[in-house]
C-alpha atoms as a PDB file:
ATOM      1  CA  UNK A   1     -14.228  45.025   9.564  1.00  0.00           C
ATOM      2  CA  UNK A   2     -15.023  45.335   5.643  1.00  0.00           C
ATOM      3  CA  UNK A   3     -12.571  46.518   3.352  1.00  0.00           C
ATOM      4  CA  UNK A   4     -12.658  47.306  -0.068  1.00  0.00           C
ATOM      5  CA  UNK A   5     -10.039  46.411  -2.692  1.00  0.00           C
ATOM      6  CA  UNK A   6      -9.869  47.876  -6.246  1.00  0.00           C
ATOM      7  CA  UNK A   7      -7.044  46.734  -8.622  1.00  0.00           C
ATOM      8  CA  UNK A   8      -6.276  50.258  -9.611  1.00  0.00           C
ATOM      9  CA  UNK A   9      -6.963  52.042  -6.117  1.00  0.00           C
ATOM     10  CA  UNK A  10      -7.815  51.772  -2.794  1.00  0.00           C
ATOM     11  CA  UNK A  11     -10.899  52.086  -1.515  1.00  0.00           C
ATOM     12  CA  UNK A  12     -11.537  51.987   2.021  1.00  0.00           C
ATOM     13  CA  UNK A  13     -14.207  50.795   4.181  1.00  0.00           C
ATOM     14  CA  UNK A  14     -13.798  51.878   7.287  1.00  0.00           C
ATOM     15  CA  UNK A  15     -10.322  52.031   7.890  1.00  0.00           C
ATOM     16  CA  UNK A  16      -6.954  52.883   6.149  1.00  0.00           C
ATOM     17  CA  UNK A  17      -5.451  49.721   3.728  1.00  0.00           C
ATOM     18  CA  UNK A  18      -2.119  50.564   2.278  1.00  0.00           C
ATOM     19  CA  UNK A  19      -2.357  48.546  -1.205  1.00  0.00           C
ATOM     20  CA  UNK A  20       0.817  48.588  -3.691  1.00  0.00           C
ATOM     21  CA  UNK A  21      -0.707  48.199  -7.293  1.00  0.00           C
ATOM     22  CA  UNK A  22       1.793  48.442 -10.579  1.00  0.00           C
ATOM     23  CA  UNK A  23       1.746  47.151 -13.862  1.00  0.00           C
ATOM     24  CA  UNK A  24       3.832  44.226 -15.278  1.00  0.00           C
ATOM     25  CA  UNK A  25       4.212  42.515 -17.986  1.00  0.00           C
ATOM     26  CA  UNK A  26       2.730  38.848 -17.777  1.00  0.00           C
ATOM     27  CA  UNK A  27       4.411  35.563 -19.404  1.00  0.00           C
ATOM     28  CA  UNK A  28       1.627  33.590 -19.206  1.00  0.00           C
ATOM     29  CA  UNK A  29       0.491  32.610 -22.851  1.00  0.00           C
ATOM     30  CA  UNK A  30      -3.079  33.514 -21.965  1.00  0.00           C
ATOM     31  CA  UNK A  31      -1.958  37.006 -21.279  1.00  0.00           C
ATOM     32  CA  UNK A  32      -0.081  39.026 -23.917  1.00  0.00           C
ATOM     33  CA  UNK A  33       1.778  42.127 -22.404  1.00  0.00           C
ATOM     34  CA  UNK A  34       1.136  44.888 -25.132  1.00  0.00           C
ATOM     35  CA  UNK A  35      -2.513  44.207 -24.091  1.00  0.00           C
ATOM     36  CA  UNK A  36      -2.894  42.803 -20.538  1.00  0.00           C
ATOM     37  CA  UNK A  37      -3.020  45.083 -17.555  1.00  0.00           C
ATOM     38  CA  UNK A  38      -1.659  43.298 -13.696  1.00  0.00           C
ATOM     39  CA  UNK A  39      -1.716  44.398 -10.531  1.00  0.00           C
ATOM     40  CA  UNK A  40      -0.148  42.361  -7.588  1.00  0.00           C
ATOM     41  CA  UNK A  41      -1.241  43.173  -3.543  1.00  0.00           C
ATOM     42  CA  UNK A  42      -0.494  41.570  -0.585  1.00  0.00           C
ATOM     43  CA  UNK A  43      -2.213  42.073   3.356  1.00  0.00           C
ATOM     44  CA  UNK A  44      -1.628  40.492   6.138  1.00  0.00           C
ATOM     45  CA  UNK A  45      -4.511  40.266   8.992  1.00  0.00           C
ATOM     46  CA  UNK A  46      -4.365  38.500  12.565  1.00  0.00           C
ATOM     47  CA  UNK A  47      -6.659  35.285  12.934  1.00  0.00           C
ATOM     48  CA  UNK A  48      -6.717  32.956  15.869  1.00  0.00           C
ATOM     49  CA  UNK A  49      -5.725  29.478  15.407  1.00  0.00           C
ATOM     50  CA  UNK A  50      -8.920  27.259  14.828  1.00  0.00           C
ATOM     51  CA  UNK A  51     -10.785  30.501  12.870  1.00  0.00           C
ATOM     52  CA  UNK A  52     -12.192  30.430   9.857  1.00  0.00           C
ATOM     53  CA  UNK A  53     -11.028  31.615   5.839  1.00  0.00           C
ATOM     54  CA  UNK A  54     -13.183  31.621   3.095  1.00  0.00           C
ATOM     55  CA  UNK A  55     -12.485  32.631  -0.301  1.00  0.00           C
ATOM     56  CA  UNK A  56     -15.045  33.425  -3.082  1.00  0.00           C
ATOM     57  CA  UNK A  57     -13.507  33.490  -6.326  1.00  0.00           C
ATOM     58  CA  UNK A  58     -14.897  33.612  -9.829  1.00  0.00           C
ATOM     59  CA  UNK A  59     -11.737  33.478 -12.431  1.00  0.00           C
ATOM     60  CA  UNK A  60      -8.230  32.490 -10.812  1.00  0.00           C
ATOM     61  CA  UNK A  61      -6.641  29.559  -8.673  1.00  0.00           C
ATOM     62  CA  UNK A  62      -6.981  29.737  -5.127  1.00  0.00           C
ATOM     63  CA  UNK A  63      -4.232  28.449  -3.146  1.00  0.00           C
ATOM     64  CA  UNK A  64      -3.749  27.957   0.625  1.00  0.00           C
ATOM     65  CA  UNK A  65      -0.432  27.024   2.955  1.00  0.00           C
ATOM     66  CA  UNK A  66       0.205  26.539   6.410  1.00  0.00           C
ATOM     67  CA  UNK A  67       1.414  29.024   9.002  1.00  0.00           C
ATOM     68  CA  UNK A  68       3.023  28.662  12.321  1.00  0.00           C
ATOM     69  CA  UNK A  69       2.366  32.453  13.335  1.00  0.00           C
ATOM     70  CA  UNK A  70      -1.664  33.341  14.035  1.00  0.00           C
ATOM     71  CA  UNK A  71      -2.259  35.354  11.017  1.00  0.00           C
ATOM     72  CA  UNK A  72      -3.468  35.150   7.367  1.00  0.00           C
ATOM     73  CA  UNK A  73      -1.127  36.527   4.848  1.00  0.00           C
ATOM     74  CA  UNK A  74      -3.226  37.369   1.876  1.00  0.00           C
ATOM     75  CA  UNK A  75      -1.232  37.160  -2.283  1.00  0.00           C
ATOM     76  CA  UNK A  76      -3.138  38.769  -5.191  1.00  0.00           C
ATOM     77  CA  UNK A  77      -2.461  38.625  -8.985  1.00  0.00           C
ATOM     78  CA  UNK A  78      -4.786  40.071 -10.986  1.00  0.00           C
ATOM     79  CA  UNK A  79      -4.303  40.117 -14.918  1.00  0.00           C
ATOM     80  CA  UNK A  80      -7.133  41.774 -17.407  1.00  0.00           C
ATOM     81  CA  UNK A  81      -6.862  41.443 -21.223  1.00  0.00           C
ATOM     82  CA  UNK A  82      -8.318  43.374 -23.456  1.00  0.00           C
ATOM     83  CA  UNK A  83      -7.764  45.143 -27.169  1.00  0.00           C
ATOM     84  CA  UNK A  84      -5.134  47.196 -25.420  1.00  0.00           C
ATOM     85  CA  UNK A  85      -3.393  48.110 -22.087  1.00  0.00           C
ATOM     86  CA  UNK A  86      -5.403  51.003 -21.583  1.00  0.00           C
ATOM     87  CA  UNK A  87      -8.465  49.295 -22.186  1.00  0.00           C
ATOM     88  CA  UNK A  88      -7.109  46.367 -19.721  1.00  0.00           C
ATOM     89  CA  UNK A  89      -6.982  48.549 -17.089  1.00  0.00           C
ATOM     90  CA  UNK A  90      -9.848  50.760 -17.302  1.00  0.00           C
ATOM     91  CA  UNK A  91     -11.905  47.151 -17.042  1.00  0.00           C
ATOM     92  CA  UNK A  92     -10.037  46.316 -14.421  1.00  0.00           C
ATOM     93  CA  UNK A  93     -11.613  49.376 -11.947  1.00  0.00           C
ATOM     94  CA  UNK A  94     -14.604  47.016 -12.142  1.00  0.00           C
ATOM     95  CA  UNK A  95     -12.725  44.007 -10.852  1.00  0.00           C
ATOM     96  CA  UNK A  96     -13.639  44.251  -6.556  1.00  0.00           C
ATOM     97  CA  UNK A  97     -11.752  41.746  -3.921  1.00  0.00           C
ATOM     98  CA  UNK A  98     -13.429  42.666  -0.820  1.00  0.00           C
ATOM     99  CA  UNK A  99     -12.113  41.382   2.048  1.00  0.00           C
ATOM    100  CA  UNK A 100     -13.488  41.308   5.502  1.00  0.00           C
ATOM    101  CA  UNK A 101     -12.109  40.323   8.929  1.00  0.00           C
ATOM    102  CA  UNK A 102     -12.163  39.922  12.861  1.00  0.00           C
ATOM    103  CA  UNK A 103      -9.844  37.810  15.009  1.00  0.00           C
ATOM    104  CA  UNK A 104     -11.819  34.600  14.045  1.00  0.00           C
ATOM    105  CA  UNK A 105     -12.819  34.800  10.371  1.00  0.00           C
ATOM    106  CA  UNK A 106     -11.224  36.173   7.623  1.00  0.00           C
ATOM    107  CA  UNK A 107     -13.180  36.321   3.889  1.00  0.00           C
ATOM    108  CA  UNK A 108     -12.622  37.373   0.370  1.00  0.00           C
ATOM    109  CA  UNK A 109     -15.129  38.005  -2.235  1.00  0.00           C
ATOM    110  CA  UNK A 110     -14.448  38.842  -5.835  1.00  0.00           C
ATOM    111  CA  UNK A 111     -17.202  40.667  -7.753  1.00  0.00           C
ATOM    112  CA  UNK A 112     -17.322  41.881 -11.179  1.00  0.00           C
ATOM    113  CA  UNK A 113     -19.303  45.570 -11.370  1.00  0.00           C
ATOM    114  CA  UNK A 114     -19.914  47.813 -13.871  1.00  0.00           C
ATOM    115  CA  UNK A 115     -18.249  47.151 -17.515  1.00  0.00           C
ATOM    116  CA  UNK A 116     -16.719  43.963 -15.850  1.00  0.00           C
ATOM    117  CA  UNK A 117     -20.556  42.091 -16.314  1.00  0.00           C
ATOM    118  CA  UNK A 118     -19.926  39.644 -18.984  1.00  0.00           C
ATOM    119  CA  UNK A 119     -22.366  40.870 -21.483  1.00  0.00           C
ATOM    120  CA  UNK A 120     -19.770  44.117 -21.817  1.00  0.00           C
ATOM    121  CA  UNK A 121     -16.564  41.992 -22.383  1.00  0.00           C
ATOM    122  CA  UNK A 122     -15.607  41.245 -26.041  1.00  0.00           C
ATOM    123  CA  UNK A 123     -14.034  38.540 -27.886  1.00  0.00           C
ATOM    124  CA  UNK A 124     -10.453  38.632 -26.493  1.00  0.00           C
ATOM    125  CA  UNK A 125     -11.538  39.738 -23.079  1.00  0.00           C
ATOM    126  CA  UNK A 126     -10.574  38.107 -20.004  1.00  0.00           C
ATOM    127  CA  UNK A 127      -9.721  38.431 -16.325  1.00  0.00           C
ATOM    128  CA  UNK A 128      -8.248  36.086 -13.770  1.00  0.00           C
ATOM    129  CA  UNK A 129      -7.596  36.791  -9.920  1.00  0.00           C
ATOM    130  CA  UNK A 130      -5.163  33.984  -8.481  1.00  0.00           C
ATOM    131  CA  UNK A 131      -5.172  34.436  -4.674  1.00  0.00           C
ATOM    132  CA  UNK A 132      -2.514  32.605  -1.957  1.00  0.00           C
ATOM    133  CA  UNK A 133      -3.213  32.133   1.444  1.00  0.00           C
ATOM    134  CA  UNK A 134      -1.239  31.290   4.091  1.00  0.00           C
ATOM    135  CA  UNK A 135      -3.072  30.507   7.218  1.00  0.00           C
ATOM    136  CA  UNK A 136      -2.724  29.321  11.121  1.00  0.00           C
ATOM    137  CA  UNK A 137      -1.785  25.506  10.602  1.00  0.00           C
ATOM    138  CA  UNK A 138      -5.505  24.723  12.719  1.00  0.00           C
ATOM    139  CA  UNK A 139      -7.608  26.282  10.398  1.00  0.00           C
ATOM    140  CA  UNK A 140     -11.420  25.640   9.205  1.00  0.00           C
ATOM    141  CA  UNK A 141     -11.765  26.657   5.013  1.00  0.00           C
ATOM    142  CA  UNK A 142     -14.275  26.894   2.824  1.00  0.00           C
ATOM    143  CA  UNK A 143     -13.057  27.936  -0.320  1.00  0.00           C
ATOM    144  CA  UNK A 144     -14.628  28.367  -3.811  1.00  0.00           C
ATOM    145  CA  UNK A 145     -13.608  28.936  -7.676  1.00  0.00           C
ATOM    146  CA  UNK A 146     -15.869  28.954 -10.845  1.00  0.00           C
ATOM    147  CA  UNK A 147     -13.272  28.746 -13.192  1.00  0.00           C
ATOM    148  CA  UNK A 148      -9.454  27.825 -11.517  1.00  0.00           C
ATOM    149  CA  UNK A 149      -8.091  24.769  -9.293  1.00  0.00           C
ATOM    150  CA  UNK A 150      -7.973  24.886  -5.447  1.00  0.00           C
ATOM    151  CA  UNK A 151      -4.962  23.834  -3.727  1.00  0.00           C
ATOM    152  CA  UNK A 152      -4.871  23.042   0.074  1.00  0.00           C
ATOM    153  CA  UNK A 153      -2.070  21.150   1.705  1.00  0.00           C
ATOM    154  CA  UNK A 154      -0.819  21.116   5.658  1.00  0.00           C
ATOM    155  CA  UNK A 155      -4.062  22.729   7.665  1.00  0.00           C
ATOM    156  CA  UNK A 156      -6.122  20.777  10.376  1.00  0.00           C
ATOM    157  CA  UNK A 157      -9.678  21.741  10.013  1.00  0.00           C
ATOM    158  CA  UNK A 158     -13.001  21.420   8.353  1.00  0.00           C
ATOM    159  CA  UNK A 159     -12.560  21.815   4.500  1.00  0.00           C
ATOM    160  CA  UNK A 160     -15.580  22.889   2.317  1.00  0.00           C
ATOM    161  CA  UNK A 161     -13.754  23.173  -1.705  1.00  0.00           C
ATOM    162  CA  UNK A 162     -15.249  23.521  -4.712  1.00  0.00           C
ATOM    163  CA  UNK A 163     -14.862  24.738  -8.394  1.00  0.00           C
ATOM    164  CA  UNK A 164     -16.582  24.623 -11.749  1.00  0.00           C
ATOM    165  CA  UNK A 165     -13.363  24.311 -13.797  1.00  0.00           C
ATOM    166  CA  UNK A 166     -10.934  23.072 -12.350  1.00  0.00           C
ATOM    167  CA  UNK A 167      -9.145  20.685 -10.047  1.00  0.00           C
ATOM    168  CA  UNK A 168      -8.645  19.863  -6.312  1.00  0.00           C
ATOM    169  CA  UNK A 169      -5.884  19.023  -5.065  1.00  0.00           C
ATOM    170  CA  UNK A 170      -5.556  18.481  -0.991  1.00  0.00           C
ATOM    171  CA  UNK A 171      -2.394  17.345   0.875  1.00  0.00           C
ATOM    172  CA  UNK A 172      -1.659  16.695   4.253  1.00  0.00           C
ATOM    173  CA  UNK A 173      -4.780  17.709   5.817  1.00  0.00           C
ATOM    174  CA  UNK A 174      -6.473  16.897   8.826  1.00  0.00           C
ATOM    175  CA  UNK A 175     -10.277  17.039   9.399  1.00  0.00           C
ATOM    176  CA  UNK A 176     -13.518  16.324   7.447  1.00  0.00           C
ATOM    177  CA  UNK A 177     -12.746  17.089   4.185  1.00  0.00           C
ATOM    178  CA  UNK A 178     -15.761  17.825   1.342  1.00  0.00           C
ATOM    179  CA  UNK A 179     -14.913  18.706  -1.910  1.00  0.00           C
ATOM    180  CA  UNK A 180     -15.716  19.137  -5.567  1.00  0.00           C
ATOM    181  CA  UNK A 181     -15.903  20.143  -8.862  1.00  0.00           C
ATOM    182  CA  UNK A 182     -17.186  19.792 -12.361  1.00  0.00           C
ATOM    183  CA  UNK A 183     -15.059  19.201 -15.031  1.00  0.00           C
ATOM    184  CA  UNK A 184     -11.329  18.027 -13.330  1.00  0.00           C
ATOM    185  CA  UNK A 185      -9.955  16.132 -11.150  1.00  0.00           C
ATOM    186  CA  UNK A 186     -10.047  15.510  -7.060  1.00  0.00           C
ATOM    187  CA  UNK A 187      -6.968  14.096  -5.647  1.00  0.00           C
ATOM    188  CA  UNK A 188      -6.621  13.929  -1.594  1.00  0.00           C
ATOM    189  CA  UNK A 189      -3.264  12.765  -0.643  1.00  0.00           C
ATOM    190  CA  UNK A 190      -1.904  11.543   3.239  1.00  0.00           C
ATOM    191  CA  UNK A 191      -5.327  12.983   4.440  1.00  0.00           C
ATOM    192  CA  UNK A 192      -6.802  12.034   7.823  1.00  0.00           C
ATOM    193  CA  UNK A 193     -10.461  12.435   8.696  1.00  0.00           C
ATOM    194  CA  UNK A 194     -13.995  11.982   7.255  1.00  0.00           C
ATOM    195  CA  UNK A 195     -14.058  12.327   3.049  1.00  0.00           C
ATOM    196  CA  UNK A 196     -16.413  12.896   0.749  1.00  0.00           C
ATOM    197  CA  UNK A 197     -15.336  14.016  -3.159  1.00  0.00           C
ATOM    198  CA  UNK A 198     -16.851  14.047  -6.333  1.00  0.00           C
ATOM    199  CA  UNK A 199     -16.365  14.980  -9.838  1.00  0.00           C
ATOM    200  CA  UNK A 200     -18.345  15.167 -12.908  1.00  0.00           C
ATOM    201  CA  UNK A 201     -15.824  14.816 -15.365  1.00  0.00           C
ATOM    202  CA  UNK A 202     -12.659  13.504 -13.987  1.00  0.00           C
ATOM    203  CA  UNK A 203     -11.084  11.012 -11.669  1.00  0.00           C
ATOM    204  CA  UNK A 204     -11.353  10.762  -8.413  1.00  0.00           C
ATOM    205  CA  UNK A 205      -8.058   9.562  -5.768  1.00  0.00           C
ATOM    206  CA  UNK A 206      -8.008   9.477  -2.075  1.00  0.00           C
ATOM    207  CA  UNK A 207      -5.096   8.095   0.530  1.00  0.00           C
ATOM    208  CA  UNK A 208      -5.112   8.405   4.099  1.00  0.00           C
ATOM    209  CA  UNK A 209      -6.623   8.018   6.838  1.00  0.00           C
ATOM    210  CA  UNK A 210     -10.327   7.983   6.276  1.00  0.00           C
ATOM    211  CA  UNK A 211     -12.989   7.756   8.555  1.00  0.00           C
ATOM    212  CA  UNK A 212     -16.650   7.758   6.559  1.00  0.00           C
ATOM    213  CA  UNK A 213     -16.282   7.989   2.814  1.00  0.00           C
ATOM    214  CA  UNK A 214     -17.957   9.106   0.145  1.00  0.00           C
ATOM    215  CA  UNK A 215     -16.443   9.271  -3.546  1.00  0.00           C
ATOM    216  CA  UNK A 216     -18.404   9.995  -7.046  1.00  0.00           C
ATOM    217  CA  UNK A 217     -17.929  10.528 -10.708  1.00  0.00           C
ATOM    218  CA  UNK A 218     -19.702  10.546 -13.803  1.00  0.00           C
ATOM    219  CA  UNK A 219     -16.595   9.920 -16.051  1.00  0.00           C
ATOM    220  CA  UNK A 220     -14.011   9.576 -14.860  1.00  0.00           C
ATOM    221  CA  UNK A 221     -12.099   6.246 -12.384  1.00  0.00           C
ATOM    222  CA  UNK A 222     -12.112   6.420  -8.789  1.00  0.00           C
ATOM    223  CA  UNK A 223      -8.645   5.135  -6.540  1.00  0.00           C
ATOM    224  CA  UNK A 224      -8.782   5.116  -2.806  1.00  0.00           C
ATOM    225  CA  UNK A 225      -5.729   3.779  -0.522  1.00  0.00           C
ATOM    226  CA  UNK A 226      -7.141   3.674   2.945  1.00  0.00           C
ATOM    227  CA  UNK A 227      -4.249   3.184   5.662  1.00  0.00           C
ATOM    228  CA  UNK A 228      -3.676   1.707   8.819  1.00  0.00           C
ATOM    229  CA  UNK A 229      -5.595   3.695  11.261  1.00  0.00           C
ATOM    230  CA  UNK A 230      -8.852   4.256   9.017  1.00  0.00           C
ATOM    231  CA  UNK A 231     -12.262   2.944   9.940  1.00  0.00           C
ATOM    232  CA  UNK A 232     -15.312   1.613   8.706  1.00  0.00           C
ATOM    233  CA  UNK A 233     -17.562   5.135  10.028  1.00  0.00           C
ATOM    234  CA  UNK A 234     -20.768   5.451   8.644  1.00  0.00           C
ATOM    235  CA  UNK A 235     -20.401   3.038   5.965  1.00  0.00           C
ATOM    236  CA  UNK A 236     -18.520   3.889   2.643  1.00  0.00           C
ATOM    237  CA  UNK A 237     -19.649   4.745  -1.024  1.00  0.00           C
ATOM    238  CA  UNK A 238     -17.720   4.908  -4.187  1.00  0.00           C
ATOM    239  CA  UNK A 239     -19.495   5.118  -7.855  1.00  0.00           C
ATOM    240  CA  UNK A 240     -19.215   5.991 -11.099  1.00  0.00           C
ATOM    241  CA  UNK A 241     -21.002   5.827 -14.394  1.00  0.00           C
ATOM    242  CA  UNK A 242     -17.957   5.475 -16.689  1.00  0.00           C
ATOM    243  CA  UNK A 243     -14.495   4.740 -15.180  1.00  0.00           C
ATOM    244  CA  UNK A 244     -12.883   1.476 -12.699  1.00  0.00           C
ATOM    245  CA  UNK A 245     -12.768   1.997  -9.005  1.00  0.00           C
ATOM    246  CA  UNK A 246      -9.828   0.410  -7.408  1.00  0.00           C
ATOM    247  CA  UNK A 247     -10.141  -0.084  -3.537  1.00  0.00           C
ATOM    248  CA  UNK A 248      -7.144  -0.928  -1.026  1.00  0.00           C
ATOM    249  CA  UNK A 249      -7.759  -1.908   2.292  1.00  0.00           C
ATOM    250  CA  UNK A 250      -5.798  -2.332   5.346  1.00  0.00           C
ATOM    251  CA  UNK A 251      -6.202  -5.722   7.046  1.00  0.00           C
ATOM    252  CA  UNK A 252      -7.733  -3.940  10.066  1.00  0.00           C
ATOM    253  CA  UNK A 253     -10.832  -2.600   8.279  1.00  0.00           C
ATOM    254  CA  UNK A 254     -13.759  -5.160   7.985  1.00  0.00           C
ATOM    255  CA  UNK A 255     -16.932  -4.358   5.418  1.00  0.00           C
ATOM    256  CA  UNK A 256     -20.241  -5.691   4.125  1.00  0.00           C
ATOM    257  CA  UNK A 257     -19.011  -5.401   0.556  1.00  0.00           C
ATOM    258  CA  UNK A 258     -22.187  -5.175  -1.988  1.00  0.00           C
ATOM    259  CA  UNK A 259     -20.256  -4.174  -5.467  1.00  0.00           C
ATOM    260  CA  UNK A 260     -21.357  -3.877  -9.116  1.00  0.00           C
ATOM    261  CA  UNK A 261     -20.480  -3.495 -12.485  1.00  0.00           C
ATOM    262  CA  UNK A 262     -22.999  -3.466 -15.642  1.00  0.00           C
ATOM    263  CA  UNK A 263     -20.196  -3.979 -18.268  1.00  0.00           C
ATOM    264  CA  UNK A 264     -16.596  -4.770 -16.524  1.00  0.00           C
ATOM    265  CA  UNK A 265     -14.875  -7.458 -14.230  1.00  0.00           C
ATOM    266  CA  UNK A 266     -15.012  -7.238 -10.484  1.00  0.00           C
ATOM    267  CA  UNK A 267     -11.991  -8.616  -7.954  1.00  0.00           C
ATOM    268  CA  UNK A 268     -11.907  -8.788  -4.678  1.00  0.00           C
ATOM    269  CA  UNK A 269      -8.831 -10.248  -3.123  1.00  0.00           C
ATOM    270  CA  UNK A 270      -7.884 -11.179   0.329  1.00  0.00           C
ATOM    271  CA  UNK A 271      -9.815 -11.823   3.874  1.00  0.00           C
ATOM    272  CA  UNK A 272     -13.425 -12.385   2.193  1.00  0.00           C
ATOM    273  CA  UNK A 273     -16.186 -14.352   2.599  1.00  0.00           C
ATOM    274  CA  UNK A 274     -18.445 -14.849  -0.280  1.00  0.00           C
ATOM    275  CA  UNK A 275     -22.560 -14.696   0.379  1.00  0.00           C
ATOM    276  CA  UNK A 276     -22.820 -14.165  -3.993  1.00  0.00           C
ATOM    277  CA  UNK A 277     -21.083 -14.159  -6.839  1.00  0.00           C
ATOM    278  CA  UNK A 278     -22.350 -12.985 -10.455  1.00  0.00           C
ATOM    279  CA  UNK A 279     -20.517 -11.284 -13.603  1.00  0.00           C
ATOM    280  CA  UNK A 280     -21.990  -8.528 -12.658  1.00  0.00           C
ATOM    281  CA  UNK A 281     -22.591  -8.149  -8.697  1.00  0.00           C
ATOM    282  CA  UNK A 282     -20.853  -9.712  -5.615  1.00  0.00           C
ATOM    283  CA  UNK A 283     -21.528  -9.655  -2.128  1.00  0.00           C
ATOM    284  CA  UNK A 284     -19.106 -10.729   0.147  1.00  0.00           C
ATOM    285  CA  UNK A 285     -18.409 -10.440   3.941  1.00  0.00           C
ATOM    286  CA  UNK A 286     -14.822  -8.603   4.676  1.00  0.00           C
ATOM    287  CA  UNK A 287     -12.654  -9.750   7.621  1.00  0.00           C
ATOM    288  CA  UNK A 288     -15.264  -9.799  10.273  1.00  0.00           C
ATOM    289  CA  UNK A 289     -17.961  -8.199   8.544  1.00  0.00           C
ATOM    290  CA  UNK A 290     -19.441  -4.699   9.353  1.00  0.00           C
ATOM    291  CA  UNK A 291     -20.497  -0.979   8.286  1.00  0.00           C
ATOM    292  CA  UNK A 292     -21.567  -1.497   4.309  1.00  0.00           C
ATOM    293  CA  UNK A 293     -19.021  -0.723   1.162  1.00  0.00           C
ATOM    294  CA  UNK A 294     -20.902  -0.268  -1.683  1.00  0.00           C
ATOM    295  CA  UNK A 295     -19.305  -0.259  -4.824  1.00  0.00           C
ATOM    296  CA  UNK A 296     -20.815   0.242  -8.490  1.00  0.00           C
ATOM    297  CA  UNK A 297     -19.901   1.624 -12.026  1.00  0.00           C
ATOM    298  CA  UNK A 298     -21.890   1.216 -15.051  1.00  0.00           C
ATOM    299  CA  UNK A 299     -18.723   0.472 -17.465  1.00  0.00           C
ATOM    300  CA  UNK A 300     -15.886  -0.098 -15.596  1.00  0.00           C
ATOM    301  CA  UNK A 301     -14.112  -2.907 -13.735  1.00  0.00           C
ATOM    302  CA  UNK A 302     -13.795  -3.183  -9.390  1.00  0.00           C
ATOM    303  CA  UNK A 303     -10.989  -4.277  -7.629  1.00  0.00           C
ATOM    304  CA  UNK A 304     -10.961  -4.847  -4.089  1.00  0.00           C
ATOM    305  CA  UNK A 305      -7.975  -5.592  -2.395  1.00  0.00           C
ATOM    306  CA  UNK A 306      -6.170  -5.185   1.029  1.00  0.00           C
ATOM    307  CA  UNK A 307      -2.712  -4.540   2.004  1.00  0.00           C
ATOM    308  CA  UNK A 308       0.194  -7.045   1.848  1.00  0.00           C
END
């Protein structure tokens, strides 16, 4: 089923949507009230525990929960500016969040139409659609931005994020987790399952429970605190061009560490065997030896080191 939401009306496709639209003023220091137009809406749709949200977003955070009941509550904001209220919110009528559903997906798409095409928006324009989600606690995601963070914390499932703009920030999450973005920062936090998440400008931190990693920057430093529990799957890869990576280990966890560093020191503390040394590359055998850990930055130092 396909329905289509417009900030100032409701337009229906194929069935009846009862959407509550007003205007508001809007604190937000982006968004001056004598010439910013808002309208909130909220649905709620049934989807079966282990289904599938997506979100397509092109201005606005995206932001997902957990849910104990089999459903996906859906929270919009959306907030035009323009040279006046009026203005605002005849732009806005171009501003479509269409959202389709069954029992075992549920998707949103935002699309600008009409005026809303960039090339129509003067200087002082701007739009921003933040969306919440709650969703069944065993849920698969794939969720996208251009310009906003994307925040995920308590689901078990696949997890496909990524924005422009923006940050990621993940909590609590079980599954194989893949995300990233341009210019911010990727933070994963008491996560438990395969990782891999990169950044072009920003840092890079993961803790949990990982189980195949792969972590990348271009600038920015990369942290990872693997815990008791993780393994050695697939082999692990952290780099960046500009920026440290610090690695903890649990004493469990055993590596064929190859690391390198053009311009910076490199450490590695604890259960290792040394096959070579340099200033600028070591390889060493961890605990019992195994799956490869390659490290490398261009300017940056490497720590290795494993858990008291």
């Amino acid at each position: 089923m396909r329905h289509l939401l417009k900030s100032v009306g409701v337009s229906l496709i194929p069935a009846v949507l009862l959407l509550t639209v007003f205007c508001s003023c809007c604190c937000d220091a982006e968004f001056d009230e004598r010439s910013t137009y808002r309208s909130d809406f909220e649905q709620t749709y049934a989807l079966q525990a282990g289904g599938t949200a997506s979100v397509r977003n092109v201005d606005g955070y995206v932001r997902v929960v957990p849910s104990d009941k089999n459903e996906v509550s859906f929270k919009g904001v959306l907030r035009v500016r323009a040279g006046s209220r009026e203005e605002a919110q005849r732009l806005a009528k171009d501003i479509k969040v269409i959202v389709s559903h069954d029992e075992k997906s549920f998707s949103i798409e935002v699309k600008k139409t009409g005026t809303a095409r960039w090339v129509h928006w003067g200087i002082g324009h701007h739009w921003a659609l933040d969306i919440d989600l709650s969703v069944p606690r065993q849920c698969n995601l794939d969720l996208s931005t251009v310009d906003g963070s994307v925040e995920v914390s308590g689901v078990e499932g696949t997890l496909d994020v990524s924005t422009v703009d923006g940050s990621v920030d993940v909590v609590d999450v079980r599954g194989n987790i893949d995300c990233s973005t341009v210019d911010g920062s990727c933070e994963l936090a008491n996560v438990d399952g395969k990782v891999e998440a990169g950044s072009t400008d920003g840092s890079v931190t993961i803790h949990g429970k990982l189980h195949g990693l792969r972590a990348h920057t271009v600038d920015g430093s990369v942290y990872v605190t693997a815990l008791e529990g993780s393994t050695d799957a697939e082999g692990w890869r952290l780099s960046t061009v500009d920026g440290s990576i610090s690695v903890t280990l649990p004493r469990s966890l055993s590596f064929d560490l190859e690391a390198s560093s053009i311009d910076g020191h490199i450490s590695v503390a604890g259960p290792a065997k040394f096959v070579s040394r340099s200033h600028r590359k070591v390889v060493a055998t961890l605990g019992e030896g195994g799956a490869p850990l390659s490290i490398s930055t261009t300017e940056g130092s490497i720590t290795v080191e494993f858990e008291e």
